[in-house]
N, C-alpha and C. Protein backbone atom coordinates (compact mmCIF):
# COMPACT_ATOMS: atom_id res chain seq x y z
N UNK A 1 -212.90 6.22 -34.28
CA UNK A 1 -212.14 5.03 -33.94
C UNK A 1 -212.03 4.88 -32.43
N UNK A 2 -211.60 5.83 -31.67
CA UNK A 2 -211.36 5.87 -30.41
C UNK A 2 -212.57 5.43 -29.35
N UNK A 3 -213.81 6.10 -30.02
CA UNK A 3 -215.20 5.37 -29.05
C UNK A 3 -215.62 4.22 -30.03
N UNK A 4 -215.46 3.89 -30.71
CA UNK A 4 -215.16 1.58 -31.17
C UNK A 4 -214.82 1.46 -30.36
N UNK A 5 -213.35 1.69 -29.99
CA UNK A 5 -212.00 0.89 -28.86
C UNK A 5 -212.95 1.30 -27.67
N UNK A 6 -213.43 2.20 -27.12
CA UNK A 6 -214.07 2.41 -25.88
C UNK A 6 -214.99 1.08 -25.67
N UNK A 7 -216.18 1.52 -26.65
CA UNK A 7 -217.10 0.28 -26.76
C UNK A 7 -216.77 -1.05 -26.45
N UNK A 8 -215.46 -1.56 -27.66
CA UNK A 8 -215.31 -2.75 -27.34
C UNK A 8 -214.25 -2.78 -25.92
N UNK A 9 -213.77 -2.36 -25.15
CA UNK A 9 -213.20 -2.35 -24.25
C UNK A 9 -213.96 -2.47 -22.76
N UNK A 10 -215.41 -1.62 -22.90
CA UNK A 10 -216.42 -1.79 -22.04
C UNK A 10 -217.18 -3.49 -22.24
N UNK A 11 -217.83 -3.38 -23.09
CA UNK A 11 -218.16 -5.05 -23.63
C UNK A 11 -217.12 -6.10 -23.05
N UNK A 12 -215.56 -6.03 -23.19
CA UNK A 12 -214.39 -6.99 -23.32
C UNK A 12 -214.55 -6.99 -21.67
N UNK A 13 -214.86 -6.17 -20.96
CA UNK A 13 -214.80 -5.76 -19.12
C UNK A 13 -216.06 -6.87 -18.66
N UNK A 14 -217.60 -6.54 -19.52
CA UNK A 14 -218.29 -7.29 -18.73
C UNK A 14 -218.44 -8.75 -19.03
N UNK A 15 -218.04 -8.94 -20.24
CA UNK A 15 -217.71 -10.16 -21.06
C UNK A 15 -216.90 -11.02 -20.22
N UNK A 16 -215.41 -10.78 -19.32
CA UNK A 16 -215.17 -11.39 -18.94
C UNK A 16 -215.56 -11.60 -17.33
N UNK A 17 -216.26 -10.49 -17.03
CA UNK A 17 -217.06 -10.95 -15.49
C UNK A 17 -218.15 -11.86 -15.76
N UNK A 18 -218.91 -12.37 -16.89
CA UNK A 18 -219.58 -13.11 -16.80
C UNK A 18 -219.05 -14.26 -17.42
N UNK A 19 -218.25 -14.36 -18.34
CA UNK A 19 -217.68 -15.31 -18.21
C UNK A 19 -216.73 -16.58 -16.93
N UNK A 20 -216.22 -15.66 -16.49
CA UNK A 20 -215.25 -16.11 -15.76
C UNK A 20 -216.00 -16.73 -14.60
N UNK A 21 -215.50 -18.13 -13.92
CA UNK A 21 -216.31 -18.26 -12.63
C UNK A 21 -215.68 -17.91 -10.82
N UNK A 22 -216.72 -17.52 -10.25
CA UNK A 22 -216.58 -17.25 -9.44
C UNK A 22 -215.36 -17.99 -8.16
N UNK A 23 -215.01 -17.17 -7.45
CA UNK A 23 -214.39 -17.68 -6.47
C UNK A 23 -214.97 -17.26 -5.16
N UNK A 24 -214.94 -18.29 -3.84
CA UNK A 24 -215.59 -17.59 -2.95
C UNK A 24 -214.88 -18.49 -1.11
N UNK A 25 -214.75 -17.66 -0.36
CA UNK A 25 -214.45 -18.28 0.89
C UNK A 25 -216.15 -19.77 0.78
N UNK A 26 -215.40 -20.67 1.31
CA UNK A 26 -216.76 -21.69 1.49
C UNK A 26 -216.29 -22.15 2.77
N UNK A 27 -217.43 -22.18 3.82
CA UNK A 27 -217.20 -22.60 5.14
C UNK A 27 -218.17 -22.20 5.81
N UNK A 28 -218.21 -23.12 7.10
CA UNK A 28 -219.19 -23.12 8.44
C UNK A 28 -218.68 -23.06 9.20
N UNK A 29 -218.84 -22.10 10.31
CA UNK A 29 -218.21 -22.02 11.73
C UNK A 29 -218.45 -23.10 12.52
N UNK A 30 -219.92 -24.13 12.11
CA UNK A 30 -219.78 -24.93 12.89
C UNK A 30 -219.13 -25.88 12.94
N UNK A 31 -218.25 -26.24 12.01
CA UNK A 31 -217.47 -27.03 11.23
C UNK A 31 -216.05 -26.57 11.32
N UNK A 32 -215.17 -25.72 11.26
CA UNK A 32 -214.50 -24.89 11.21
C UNK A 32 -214.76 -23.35 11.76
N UNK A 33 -213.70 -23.83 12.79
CA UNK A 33 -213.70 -22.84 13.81
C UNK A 33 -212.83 -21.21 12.74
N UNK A 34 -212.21 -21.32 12.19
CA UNK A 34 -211.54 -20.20 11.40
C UNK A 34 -212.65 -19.69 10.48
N UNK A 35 -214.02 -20.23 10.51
CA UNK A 35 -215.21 -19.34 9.72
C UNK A 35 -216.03 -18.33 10.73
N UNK A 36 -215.57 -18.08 11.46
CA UNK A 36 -216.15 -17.46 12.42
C UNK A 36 -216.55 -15.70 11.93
N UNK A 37 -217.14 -14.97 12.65
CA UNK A 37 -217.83 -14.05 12.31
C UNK A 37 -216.58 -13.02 11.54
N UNK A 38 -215.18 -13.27 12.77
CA UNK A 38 -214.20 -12.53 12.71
C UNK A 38 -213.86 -13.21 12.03
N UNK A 39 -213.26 -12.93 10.85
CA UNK A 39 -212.30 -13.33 10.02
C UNK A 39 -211.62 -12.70 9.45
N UNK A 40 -209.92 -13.11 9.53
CA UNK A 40 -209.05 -12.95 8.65
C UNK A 40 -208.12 -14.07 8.08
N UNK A 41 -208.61 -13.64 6.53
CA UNK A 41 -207.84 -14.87 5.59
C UNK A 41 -206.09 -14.65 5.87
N UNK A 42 -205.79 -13.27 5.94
CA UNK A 42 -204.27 -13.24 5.61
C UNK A 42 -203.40 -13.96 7.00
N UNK A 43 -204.22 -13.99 7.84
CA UNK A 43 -203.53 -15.02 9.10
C UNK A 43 -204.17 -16.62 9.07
N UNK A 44 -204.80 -17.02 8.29
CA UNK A 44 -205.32 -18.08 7.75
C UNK A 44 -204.60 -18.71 6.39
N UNK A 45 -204.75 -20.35 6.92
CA UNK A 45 -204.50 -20.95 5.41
C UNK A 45 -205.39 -21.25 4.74
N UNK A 46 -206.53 -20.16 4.36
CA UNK A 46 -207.50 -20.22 3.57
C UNK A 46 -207.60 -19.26 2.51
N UNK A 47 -208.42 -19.87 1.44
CA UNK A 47 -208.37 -19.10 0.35
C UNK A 47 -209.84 -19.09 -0.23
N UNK A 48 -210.47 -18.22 -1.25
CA UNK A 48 -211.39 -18.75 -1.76
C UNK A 48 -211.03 -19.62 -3.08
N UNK A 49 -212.10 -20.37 -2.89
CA UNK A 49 -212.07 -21.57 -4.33
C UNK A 49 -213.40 -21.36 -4.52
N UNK A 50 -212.95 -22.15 -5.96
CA UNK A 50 -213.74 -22.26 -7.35
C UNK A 50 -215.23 -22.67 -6.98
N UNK A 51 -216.30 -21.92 -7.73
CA UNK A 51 -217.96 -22.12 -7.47
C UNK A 51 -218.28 -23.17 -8.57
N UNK A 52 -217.56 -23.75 -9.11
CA UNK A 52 -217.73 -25.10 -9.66
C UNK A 52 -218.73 -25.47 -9.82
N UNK A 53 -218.78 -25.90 -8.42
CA UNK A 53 -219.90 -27.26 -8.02
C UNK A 53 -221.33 -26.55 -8.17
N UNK A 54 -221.62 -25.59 -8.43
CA UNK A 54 -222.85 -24.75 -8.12
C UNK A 54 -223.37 -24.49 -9.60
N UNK A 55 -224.41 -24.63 -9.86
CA UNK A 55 -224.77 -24.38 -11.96
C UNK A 55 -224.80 -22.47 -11.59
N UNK A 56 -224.09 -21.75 -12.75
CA UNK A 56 -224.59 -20.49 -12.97
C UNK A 56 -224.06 -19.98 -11.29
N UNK A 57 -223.10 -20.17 -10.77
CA UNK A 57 -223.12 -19.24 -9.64
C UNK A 57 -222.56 -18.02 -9.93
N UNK A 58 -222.99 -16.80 -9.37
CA UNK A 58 -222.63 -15.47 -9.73
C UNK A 58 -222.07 -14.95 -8.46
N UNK A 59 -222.57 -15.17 -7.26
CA UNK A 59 -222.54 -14.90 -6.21
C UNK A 59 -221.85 -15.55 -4.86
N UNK A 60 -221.08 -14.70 -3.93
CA UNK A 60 -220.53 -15.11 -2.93
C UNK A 60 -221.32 -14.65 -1.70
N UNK A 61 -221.85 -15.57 -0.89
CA UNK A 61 -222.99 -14.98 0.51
C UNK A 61 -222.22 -15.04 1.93
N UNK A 62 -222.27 -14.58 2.57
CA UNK A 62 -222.17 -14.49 4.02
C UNK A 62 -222.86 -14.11 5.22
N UNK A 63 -223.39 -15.12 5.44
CA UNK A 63 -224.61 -15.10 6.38
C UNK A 63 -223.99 -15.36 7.84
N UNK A 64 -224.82 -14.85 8.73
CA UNK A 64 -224.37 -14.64 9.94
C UNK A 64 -225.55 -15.00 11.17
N UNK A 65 -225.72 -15.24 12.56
CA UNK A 65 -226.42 -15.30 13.12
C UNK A 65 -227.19 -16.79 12.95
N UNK A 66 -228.67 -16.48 12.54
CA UNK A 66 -229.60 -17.77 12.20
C UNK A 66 -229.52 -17.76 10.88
N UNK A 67 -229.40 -19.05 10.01
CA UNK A 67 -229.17 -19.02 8.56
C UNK A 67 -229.76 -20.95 8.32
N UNK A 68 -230.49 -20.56 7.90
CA UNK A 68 -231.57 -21.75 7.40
C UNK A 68 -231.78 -22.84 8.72
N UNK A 69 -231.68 -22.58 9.82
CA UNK A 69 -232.26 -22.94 11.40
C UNK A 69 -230.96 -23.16 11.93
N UNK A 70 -230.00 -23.08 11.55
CA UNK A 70 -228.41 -23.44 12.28
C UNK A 70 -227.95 -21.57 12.51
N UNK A 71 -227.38 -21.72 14.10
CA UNK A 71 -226.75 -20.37 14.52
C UNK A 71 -225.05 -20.81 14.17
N UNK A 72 -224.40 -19.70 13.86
CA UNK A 72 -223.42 -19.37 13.13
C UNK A 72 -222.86 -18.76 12.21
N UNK A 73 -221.90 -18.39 11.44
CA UNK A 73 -221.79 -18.23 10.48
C UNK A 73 -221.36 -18.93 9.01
N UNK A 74 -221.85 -19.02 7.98
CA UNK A 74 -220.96 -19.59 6.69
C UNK A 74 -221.16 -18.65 5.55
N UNK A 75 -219.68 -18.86 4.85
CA UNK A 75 -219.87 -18.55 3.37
C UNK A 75 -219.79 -19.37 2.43
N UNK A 76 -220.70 -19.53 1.29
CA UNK A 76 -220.87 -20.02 0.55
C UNK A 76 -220.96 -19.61 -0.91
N UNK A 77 -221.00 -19.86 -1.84
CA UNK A 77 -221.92 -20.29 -3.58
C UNK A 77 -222.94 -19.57 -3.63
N UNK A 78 -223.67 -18.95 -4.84
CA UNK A 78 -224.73 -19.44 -4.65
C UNK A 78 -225.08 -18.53 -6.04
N UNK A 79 -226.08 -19.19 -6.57
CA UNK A 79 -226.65 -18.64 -8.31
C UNK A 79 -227.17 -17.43 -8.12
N UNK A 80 -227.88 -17.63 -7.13
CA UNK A 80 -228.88 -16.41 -6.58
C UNK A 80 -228.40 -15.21 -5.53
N UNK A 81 -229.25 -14.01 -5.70
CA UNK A 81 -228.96 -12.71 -4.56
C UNK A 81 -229.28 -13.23 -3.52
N UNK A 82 -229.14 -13.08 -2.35
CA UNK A 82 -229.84 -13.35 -1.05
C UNK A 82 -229.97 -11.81 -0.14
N UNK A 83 -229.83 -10.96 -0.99
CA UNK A 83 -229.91 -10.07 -0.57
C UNK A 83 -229.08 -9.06 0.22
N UNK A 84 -228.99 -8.12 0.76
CA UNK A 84 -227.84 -7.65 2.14
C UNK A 84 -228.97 -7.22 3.24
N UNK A 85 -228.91 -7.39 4.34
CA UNK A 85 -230.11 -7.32 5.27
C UNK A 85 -229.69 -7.61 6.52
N UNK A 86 -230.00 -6.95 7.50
CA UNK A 86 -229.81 -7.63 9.10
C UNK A 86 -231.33 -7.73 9.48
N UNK A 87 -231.45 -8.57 10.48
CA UNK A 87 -232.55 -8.29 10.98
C UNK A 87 -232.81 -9.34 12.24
N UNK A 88 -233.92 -9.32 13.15
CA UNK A 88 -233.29 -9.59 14.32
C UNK A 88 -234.98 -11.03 14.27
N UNK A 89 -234.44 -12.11 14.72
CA UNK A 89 -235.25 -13.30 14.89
C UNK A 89 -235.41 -13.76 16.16
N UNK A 90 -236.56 -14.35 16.55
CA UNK A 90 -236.68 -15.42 18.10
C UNK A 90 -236.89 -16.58 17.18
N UNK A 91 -236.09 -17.52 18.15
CA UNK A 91 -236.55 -19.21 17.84
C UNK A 91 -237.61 -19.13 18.67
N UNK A 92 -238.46 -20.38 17.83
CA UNK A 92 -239.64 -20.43 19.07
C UNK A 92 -239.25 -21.76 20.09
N UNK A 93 -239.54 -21.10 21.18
CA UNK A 93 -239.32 -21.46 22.78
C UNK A 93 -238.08 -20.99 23.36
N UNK A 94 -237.37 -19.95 22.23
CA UNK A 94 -236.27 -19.48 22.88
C UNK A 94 -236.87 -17.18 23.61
N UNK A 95 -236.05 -17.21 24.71
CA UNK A 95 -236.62 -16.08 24.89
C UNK A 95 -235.49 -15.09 23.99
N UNK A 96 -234.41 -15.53 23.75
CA UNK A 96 -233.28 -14.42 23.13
C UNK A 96 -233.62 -14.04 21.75
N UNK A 97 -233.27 -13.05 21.67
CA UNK A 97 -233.10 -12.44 19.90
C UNK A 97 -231.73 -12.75 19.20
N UNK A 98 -232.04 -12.95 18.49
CA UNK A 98 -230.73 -13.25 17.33
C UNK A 98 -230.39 -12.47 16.23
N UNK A 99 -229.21 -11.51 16.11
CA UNK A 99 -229.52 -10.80 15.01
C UNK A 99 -228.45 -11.49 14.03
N UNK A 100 -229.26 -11.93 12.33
CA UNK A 100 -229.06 -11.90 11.79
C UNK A 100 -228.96 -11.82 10.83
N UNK A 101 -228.02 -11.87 9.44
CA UNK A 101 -227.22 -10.79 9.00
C UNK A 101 -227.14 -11.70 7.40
N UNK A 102 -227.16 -11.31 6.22
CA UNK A 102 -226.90 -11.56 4.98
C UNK A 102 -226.22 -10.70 4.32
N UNK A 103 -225.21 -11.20 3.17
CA UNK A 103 -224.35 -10.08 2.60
C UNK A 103 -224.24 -10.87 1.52
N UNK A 104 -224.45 -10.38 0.19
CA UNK A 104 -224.31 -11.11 -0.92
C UNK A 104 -223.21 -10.03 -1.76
N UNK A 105 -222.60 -10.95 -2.61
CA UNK A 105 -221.20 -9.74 -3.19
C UNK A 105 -221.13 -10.89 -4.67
N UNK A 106 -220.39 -10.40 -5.55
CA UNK A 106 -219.98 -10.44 -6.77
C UNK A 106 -218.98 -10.59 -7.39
N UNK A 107 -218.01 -10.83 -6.01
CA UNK A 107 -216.43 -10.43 -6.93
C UNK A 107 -215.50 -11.84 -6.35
N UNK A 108 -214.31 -11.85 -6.73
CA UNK A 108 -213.82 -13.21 -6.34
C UNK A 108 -213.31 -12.66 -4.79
N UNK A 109 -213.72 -13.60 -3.60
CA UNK A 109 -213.11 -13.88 -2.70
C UNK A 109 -213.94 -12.45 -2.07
N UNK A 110 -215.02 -11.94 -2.32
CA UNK A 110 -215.31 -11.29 -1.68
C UNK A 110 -216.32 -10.83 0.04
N UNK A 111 -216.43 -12.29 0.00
CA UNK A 111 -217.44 -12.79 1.11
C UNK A 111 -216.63 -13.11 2.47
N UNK A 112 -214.90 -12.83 2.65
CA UNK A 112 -214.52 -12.39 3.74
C UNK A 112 -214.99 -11.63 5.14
N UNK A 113 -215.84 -10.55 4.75
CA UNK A 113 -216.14 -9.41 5.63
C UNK A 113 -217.37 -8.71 4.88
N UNK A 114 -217.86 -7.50 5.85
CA UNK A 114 -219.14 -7.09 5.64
C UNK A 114 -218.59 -5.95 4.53
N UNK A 115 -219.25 -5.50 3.83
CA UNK A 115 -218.63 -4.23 2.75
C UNK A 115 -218.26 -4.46 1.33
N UNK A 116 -219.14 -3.70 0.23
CA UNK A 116 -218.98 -3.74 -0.95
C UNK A 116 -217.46 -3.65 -0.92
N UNK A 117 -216.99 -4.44 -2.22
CA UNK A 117 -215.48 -4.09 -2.60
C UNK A 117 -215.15 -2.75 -3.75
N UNK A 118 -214.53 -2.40 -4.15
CA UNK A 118 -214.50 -1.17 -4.94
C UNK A 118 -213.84 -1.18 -6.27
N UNK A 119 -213.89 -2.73 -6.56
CA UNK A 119 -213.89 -2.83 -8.61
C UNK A 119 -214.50 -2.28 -8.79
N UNK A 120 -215.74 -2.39 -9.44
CA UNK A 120 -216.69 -1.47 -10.09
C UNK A 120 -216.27 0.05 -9.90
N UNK A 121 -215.96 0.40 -9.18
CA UNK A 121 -215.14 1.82 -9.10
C UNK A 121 -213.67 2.01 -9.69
N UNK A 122 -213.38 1.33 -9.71
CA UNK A 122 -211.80 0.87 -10.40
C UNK A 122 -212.16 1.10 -12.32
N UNK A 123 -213.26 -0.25 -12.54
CA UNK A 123 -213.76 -0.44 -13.76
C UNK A 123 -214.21 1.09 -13.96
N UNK A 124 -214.90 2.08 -13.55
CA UNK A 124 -215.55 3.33 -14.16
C UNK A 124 -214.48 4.15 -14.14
N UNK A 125 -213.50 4.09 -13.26
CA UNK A 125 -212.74 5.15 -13.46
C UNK A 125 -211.94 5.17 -14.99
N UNK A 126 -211.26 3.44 -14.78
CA UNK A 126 -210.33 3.11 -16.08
C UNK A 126 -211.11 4.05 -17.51
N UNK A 127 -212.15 3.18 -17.21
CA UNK A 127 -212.80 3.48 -18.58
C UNK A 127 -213.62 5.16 -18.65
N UNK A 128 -213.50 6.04 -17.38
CA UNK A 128 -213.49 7.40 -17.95
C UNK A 128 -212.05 7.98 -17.87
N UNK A 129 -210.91 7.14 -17.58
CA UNK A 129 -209.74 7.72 -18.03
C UNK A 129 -209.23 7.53 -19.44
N UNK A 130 -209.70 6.39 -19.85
CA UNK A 130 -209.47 6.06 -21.30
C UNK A 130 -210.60 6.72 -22.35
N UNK A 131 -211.63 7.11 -21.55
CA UNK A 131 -212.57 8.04 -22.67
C UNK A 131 -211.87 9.40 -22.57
N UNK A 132 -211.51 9.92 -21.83
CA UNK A 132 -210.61 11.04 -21.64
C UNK A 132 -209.69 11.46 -22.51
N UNK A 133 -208.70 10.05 -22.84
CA UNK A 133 -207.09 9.71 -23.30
C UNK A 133 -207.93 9.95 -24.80
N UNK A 134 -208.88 9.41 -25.02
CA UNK A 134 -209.53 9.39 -26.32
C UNK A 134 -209.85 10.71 -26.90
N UNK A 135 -210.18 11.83 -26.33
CA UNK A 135 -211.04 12.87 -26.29
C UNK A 135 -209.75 13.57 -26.53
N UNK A 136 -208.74 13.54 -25.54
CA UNK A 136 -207.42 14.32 -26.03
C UNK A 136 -206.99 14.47 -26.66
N UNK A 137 -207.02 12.93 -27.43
CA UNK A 137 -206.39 12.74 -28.47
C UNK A 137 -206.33 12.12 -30.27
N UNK A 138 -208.20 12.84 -29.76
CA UNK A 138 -208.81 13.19 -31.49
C UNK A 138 -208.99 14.68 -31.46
């Protein structure tokens, strides 16, 4: 009985991450000066909102530097990985380098700052503390 309840408890975990839709900071620094590289939401009246508008979005991005020919930063939506990557570009006729920077994440509101968040570590622990609680107590 106890690994059923495990089972369906693991299932009921990813069931509702794919269900559920995403939330994500959305913004351009060039547009809004509070999207800037530095950011902090908790001294901001910003929040992330709903990926709605986007079919199938899974993902929250934060790109930095050069990002589809505009310098700056934004976070956005998006269905797709874009990967995590730095890497350093010349415009042509410019002599400077530009380094920039992609960070793709998964979780709501997680496209604040550079760095995996640590659900998924949260989620494995629960569920080897409850396989545990189970094990004790057959």
């Amino acid at each position: 009985m106890c690994s059923s309840f495990l089972q369906l408890l693991i299932a009921a975990c990813f069931a509702f991450q794919i269900a559920s839709a995403i939330k994500c900071y959305q913004c351009n620094a060039n547009e809004h000066a509070h999207c800037a590289e530095v950011f902090n939401p908790e001294r901001l009246d910003i929040s992330p909102t709903s990926c709605d508008h986007i079919n199938e979005a899974r993902y929250c991005i934060k790109a930095t530097g050069i990002y589809e020919g505009t310098i700056g930063t934004r976070r956005f939506c998006s269905s797709r990985h874009h990967g995590n990557y730095c890497e350093y570009i010349r415009r042509p006729g410019d002599d400077r380098e530009y380094r920039s920077c992609v960070f793709t994440c998964y979780d709501d509101g997680c496209n604040s700052a550079t760095g995996h968040r640590v659900r998924d570590s949260f989620l494995i622990v629960g569920v080897l503390i409850v396989a545990l609680m189970c094990r004790l107590l057959s």
